[in-house]
C-alpha atoms as a PDB file:
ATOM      1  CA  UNK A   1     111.116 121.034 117.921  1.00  0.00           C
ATOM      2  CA  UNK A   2     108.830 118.027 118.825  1.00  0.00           C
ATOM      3  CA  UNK A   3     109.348 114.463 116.903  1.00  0.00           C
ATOM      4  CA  UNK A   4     106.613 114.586 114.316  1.00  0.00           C
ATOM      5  CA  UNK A   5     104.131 111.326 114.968  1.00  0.00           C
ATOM      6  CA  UNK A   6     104.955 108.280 112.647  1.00  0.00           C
ATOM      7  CA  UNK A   7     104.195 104.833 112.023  1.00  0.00           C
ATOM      8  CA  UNK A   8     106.322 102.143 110.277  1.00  0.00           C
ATOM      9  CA  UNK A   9     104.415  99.075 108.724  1.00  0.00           C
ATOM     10  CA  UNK A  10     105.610  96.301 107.051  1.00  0.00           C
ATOM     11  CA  UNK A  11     108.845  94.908 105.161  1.00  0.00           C
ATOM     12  CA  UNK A  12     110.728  95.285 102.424  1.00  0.00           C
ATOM     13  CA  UNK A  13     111.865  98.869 100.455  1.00  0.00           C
ATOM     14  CA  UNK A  14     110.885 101.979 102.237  1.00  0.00           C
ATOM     15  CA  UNK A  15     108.341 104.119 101.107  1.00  0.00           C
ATOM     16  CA  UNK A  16     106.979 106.912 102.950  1.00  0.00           C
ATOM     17  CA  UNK A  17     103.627 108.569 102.279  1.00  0.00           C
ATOM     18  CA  UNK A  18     103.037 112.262 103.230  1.00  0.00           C
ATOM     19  CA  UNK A  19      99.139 113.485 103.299  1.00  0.00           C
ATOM     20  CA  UNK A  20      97.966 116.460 101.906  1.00  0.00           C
ATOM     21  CA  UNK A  21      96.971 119.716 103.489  1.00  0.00           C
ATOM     22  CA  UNK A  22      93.892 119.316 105.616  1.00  0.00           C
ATOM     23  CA  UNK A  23      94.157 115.428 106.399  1.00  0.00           C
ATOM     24  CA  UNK A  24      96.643 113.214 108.223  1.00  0.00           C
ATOM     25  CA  UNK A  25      98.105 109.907 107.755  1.00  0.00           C
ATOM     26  CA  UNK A  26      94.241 108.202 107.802  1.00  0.00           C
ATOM     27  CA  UNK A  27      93.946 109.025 105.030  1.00  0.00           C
ATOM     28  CA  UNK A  28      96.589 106.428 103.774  1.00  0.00           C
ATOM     29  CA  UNK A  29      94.625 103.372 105.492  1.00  0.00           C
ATOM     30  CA  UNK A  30      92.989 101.511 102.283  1.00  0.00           C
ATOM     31  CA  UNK A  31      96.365 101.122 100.838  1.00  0.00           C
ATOM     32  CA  UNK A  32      98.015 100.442 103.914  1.00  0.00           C
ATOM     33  CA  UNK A  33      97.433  96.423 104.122  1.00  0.00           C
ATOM     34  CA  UNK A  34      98.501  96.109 100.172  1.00  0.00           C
ATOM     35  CA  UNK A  35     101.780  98.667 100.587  1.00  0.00           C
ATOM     36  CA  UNK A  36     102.949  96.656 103.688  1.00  0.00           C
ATOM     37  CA  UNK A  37     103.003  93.375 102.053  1.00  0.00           C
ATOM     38  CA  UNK A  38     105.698  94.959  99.811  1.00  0.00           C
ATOM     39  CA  UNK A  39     107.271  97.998 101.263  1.00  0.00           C
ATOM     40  CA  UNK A  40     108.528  99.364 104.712  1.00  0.00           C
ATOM     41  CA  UNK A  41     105.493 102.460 105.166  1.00  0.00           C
ATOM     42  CA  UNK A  42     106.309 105.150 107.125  1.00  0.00           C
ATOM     43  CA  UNK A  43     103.178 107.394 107.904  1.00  0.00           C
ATOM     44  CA  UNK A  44     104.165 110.468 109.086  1.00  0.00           C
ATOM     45  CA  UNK A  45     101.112 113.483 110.701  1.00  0.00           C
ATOM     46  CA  UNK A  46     102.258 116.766 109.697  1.00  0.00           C
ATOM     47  CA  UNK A  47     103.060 119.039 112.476  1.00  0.00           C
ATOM     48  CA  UNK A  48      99.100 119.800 113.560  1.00  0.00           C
ATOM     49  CA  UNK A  49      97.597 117.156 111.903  1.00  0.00           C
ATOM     50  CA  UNK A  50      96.766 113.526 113.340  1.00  0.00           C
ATOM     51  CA  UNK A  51      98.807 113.054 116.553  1.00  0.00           C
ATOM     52  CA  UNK A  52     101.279 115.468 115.822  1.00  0.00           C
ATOM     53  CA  UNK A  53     101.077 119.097 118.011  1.00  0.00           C
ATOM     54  CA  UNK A  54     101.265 121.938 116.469  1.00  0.00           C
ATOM     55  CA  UNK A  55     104.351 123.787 116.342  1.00  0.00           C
ATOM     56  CA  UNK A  56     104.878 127.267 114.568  1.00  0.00           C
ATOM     57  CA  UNK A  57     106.307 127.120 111.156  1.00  0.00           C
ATOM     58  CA  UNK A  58     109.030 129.476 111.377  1.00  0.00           C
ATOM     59  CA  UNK A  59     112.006 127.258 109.276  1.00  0.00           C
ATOM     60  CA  UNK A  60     111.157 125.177 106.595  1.00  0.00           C
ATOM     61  CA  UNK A  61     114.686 123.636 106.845  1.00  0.00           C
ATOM     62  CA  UNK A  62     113.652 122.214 109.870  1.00  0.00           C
ATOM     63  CA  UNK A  63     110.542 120.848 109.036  1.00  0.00           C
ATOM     64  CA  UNK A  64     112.121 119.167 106.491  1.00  0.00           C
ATOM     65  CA  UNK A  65     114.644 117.734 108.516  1.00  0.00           C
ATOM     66  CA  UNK A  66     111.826 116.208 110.867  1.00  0.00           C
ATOM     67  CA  UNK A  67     110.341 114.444 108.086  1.00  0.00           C
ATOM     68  CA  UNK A  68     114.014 112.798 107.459  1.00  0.00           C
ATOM     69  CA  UNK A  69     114.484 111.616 110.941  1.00  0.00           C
END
């Protein structure tokens, strides 16, 4: 399976923000400059969303382990 496309902003205590079905990690960028003076963001584009490629969804498992690398 491909990487998933992320983006790590800022310092401090991670936090990483998921979007919903539909969207892609955009849809985070109002709250991005007042997260990233206080947290380490992590956007991450679903698989098919944003600048992610789409890749079938045959394992969930594995999905999920994308979104922990």
């Amino acid at each position: 399976m491909a990487r998933l496309a992320h983006k790590i902003v800022g310092t401090g205590p991670d936090l990483v923000l998921l979007h919903g079905w539909g969207l892609n990690s955009g849809v985070w960028s109002s709250l991005l400059p007042q997260l990233s003076r206080y947290f380490r963001v992590t956007l991450i584009d679903l698989p098919g969303h944003g600048e992610s490629r789409m890749q079938p969804l045959t394992d969930l498992d594995k999905l999920v382990d994308q979104v922990l690398e």
